[in-house]
C-alpha atoms as a PDB file:
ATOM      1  CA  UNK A   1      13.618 -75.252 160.741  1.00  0.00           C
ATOM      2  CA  UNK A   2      12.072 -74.154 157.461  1.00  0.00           C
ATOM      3  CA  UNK A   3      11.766 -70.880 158.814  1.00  0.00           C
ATOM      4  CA  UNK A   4      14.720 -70.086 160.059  1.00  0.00           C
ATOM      5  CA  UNK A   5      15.643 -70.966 156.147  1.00  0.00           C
ATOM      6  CA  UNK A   6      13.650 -67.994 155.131  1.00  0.00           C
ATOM      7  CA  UNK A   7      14.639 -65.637 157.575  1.00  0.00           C
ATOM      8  CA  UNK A   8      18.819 -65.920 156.263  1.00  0.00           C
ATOM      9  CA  UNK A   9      18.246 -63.812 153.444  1.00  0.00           C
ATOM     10  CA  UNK A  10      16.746 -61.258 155.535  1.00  0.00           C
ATOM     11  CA  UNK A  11      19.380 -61.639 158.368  1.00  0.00           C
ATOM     12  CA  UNK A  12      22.316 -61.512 155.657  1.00  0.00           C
ATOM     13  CA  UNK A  13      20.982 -58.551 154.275  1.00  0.00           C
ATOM     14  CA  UNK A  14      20.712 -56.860 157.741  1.00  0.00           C
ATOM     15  CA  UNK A  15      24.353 -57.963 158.291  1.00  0.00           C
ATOM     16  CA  UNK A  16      25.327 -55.921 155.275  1.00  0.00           C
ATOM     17  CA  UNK A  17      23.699 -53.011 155.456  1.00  0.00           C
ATOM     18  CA  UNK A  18      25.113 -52.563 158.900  1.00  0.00           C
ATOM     19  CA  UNK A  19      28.451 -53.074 157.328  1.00  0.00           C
ATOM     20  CA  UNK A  20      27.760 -50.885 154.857  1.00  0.00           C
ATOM     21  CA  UNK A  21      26.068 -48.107 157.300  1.00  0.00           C
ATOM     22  CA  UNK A  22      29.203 -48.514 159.364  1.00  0.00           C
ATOM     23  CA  UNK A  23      31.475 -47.768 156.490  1.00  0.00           C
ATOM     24  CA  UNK A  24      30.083 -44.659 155.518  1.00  0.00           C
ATOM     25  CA  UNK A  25      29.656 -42.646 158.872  1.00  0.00           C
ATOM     26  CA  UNK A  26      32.948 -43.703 159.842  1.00  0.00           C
ATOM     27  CA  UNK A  27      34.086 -40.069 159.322  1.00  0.00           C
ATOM     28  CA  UNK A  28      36.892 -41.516 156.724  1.00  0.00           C
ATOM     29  CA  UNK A  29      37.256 -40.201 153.597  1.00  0.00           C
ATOM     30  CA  UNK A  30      36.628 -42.475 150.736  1.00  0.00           C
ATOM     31  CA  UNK A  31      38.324 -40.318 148.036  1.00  0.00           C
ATOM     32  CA  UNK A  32      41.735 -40.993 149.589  1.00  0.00           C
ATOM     33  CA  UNK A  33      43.421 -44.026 148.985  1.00  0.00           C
ATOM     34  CA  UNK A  34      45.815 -45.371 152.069  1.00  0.00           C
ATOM     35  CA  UNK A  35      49.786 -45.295 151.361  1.00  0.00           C
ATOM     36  CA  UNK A  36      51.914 -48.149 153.488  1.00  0.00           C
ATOM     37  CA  UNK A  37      54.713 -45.295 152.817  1.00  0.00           C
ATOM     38  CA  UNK A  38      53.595 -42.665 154.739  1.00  0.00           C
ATOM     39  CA  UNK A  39      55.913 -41.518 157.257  1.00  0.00           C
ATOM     40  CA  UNK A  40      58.438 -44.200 155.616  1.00  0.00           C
ATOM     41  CA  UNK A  41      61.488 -43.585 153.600  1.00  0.00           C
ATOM     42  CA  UNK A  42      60.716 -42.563 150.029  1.00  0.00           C
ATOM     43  CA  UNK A  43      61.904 -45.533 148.123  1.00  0.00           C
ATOM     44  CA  UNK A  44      65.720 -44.739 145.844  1.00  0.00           C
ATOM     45  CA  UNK A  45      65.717 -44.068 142.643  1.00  0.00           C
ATOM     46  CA  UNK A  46      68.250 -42.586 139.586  1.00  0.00           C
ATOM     47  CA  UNK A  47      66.613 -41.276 136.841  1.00  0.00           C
ATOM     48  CA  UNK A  48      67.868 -39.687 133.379  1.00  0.00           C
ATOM     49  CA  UNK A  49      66.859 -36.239 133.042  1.00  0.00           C
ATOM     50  CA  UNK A  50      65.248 -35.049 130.201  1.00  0.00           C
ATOM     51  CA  UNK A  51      66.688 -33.211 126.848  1.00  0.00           C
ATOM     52  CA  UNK A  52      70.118 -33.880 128.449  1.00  0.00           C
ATOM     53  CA  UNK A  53      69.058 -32.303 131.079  1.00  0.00           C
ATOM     54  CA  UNK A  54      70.574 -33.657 134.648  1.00  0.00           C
ATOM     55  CA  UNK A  55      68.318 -36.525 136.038  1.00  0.00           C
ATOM     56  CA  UNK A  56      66.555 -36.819 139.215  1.00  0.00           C
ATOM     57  CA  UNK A  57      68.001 -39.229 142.306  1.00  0.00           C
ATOM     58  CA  UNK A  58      66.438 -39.879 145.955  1.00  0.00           C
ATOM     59  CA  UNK A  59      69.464 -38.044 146.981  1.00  0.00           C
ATOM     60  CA  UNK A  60      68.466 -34.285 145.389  1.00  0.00           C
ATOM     61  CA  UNK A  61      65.299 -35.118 147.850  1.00  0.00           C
ATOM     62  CA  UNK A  62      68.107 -34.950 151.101  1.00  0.00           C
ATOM     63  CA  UNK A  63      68.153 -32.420 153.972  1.00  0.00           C
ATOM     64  CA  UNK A  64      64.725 -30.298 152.211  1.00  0.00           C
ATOM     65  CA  UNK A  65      60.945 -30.645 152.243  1.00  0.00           C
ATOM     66  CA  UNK A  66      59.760 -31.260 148.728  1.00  0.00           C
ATOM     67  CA  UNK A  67      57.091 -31.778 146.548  1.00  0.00           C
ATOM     68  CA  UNK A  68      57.273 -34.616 143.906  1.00  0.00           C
ATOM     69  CA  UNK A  69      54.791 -34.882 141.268  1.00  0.00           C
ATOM     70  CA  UNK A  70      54.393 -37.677 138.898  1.00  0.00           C
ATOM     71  CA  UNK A  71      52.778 -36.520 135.138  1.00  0.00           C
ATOM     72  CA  UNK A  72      52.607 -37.426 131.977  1.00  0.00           C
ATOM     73  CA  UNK A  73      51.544 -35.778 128.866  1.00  0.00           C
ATOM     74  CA  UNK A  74      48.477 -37.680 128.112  1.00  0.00           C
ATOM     75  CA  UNK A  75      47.382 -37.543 131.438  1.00  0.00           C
ATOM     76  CA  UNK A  76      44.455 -34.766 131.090  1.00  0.00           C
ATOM     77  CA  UNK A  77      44.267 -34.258 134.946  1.00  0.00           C
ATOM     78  CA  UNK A  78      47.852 -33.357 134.423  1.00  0.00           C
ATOM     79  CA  UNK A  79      46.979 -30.785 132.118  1.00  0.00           C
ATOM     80  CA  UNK A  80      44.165 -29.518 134.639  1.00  0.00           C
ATOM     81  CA  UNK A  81      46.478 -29.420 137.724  1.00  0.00           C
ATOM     82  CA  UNK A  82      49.806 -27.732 135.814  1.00  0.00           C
ATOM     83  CA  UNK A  83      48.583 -24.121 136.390  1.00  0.00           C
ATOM     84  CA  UNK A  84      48.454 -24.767 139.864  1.00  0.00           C
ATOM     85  CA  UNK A  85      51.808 -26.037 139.913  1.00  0.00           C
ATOM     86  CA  UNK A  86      53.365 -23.318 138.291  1.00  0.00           C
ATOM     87  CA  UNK A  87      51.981 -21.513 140.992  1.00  0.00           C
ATOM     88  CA  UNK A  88      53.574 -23.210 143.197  1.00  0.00           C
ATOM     89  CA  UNK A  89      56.609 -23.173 141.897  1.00  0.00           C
ATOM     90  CA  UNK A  90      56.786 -19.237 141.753  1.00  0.00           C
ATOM     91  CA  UNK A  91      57.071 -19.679 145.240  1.00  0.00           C
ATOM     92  CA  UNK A  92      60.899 -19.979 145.290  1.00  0.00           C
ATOM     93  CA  UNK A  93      60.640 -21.630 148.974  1.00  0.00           C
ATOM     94  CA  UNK A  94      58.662 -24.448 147.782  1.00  0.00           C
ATOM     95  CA  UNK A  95      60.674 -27.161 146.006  1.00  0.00           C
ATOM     96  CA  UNK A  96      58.847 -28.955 143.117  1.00  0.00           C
ATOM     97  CA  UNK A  97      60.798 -31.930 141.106  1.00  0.00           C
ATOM     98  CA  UNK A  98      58.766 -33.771 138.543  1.00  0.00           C
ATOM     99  CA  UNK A  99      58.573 -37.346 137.328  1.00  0.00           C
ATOM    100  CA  UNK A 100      57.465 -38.197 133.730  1.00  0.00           C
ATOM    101  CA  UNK A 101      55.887 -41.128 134.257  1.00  0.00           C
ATOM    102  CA  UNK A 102      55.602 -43.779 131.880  1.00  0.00           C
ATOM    103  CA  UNK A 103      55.853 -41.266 128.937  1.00  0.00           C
ATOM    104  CA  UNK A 104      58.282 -40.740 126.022  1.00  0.00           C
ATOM    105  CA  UNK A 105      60.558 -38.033 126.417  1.00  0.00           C
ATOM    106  CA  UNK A 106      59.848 -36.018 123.306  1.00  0.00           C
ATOM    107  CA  UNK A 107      56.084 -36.125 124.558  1.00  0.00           C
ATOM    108  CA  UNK A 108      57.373 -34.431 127.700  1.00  0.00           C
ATOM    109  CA  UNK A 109      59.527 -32.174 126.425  1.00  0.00           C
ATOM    110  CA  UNK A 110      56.019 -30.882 123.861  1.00  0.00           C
ATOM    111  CA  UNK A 111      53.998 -30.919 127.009  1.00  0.00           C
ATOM    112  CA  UNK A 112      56.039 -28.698 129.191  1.00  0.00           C
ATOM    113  CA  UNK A 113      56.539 -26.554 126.345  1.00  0.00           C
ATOM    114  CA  UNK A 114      53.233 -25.914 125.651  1.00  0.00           C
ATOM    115  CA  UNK A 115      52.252 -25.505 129.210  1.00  0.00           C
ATOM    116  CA  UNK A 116      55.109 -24.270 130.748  1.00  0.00           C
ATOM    117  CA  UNK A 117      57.827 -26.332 133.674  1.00  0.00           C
ATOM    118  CA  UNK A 118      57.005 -25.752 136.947  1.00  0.00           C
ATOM    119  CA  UNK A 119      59.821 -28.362 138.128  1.00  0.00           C
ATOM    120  CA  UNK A 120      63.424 -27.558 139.561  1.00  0.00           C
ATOM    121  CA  UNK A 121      64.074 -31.058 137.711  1.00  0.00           C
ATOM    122  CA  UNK A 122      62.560 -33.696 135.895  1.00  0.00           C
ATOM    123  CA  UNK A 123      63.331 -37.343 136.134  1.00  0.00           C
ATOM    124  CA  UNK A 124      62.257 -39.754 132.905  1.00  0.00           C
ATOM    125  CA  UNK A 125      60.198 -43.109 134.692  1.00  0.00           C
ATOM    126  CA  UNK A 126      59.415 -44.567 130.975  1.00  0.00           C
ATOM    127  CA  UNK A 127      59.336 -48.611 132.374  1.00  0.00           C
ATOM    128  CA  UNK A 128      57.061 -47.065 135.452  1.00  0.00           C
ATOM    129  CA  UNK A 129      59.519 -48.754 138.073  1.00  0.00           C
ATOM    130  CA  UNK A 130      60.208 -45.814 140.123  1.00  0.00           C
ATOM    131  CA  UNK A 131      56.288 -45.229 139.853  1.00  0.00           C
ATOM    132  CA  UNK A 132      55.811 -48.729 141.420  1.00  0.00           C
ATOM    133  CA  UNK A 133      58.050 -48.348 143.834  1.00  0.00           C
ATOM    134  CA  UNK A 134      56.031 -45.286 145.644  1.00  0.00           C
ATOM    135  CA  UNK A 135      52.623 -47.260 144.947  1.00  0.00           C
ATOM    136  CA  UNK A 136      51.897 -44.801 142.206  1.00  0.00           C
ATOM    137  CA  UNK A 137      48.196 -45.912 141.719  1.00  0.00           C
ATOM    138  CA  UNK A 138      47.695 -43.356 138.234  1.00  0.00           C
ATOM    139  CA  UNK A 139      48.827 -39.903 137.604  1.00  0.00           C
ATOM    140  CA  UNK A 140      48.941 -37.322 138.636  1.00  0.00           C
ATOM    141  CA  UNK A 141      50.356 -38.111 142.074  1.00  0.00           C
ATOM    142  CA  UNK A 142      52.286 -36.078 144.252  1.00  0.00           C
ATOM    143  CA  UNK A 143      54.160 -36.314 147.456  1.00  0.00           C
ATOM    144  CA  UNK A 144      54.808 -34.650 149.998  1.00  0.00           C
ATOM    145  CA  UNK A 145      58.688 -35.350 151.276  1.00  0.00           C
ATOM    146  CA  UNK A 146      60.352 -33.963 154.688  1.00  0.00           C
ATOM    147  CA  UNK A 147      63.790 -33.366 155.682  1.00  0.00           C
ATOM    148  CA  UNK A 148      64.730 -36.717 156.433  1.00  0.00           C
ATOM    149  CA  UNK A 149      63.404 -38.385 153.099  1.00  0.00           C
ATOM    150  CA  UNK A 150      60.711 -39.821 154.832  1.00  0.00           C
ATOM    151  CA  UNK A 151      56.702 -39.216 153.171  1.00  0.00           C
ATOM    152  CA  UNK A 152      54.167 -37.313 154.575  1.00  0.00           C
ATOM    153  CA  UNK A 153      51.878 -36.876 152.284  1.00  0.00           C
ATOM    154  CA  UNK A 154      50.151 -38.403 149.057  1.00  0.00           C
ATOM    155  CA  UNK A 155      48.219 -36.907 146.982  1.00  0.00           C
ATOM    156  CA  UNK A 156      46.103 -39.340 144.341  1.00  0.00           C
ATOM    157  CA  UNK A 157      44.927 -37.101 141.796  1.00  0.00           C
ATOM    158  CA  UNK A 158      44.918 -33.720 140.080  1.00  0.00           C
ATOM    159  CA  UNK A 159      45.710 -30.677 142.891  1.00  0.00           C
ATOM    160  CA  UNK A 160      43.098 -28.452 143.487  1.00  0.00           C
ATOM    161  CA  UNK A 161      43.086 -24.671 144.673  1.00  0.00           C
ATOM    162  CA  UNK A 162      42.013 -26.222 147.871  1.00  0.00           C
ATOM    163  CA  UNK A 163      44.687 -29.193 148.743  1.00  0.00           C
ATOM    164  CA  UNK A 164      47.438 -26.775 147.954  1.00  0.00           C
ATOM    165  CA  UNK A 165      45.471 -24.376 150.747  1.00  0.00           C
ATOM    166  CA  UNK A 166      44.616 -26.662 153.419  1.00  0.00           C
ATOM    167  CA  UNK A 167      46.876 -29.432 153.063  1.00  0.00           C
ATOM    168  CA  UNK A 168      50.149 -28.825 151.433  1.00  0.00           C
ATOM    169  CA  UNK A 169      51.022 -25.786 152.319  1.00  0.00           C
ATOM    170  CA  UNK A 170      50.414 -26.059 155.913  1.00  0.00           C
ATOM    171  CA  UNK A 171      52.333 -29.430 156.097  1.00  0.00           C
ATOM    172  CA  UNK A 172      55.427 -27.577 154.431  1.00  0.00           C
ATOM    173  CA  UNK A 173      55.280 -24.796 156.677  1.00  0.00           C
ATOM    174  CA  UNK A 174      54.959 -27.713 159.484  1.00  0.00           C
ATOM    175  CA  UNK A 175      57.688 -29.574 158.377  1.00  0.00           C
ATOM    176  CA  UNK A 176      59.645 -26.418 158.068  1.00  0.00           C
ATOM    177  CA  UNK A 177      60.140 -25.726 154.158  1.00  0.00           C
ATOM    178  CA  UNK A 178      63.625 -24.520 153.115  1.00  0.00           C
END
């Protein structure tokens, strides 16, 4: 019996590092974080634009494949990632709306100024509700939307050279980008 007391630390361990092992040549990337809204409905939502500006509503997202992208001025990854996405948006096919989240307008409006507006249209998120309601987990975060409203994509993170190469713009061609 006293034996078998010595040899649970050792089995335990065993146990774990099989977990463990298990976990990590699972082919599964651990830099991507799950979403329970892929290939659901993207949630509604009616926000105020910005500088008087229209707003942004779930229905401007109807009957197209677009990008959203939640920011924020004092997000730095923003400030990485908006050279990319004025990129992007020279690309008059692909359709790029932006959400401010949980930022004060007048910080927006600086921000964009200084490094330009890649978005069609920008909705203002300042309680983070609309945020919560995709499963925003930080900014930057951007999704990918089809024709029927329904996510494809997430994106956790600043967008690299890269994503916007091998994943975004062959889902939009996919999907069938207006």
């Amino acid at each position: 019996m006293r034996r078998a007391f010595y040899l649970l630390p050792m089995l335990l361990f065993l146990a774990l590092a099989g977990y463990f092992t298990l976990a990590l040549t699972s082919g599964r990337d651990p830099s991507e974080l799950p979403s329970a809204l892929i290939d659901k409905p993207a949630p509604g939502f009616a926000l105020a634009g910005l500088g008087g500006a229209p707003g942004l509503d779930r229905a401007a997202l109807d009957g197209q494949v677009t990008l959203v992208n939640f920011f924020a001025s004092w997000c730095v990854p923003c400030r990485v990632e908006q050279p990319l996405l004025l990129r992007l948006a020279g690309d008059k096919k692909v359709r790029l709306y932006g959400i401010a989240y949980k930022d004060k307008p007048e910080n927006t409006e600086a921000y964009l100024k200084e490094l330009g507006d890649p978005y069609r249209a920008i909705g203002l998120d300042e309680s983070g509700q609309v945020g919560i309601n995709f499963g925003v987990y930080g900014v930057p975060e951007t999704y990918v939307i089809d024709k029927t409203g329904r996510i494809r994509l997430r994106h956790v993170g600043p967008l690299t050279a890269e994503d916007v190469e091998q994943k975004i713009l062959p889902l939009l061609q996919e999907l069938g980008r207006s």
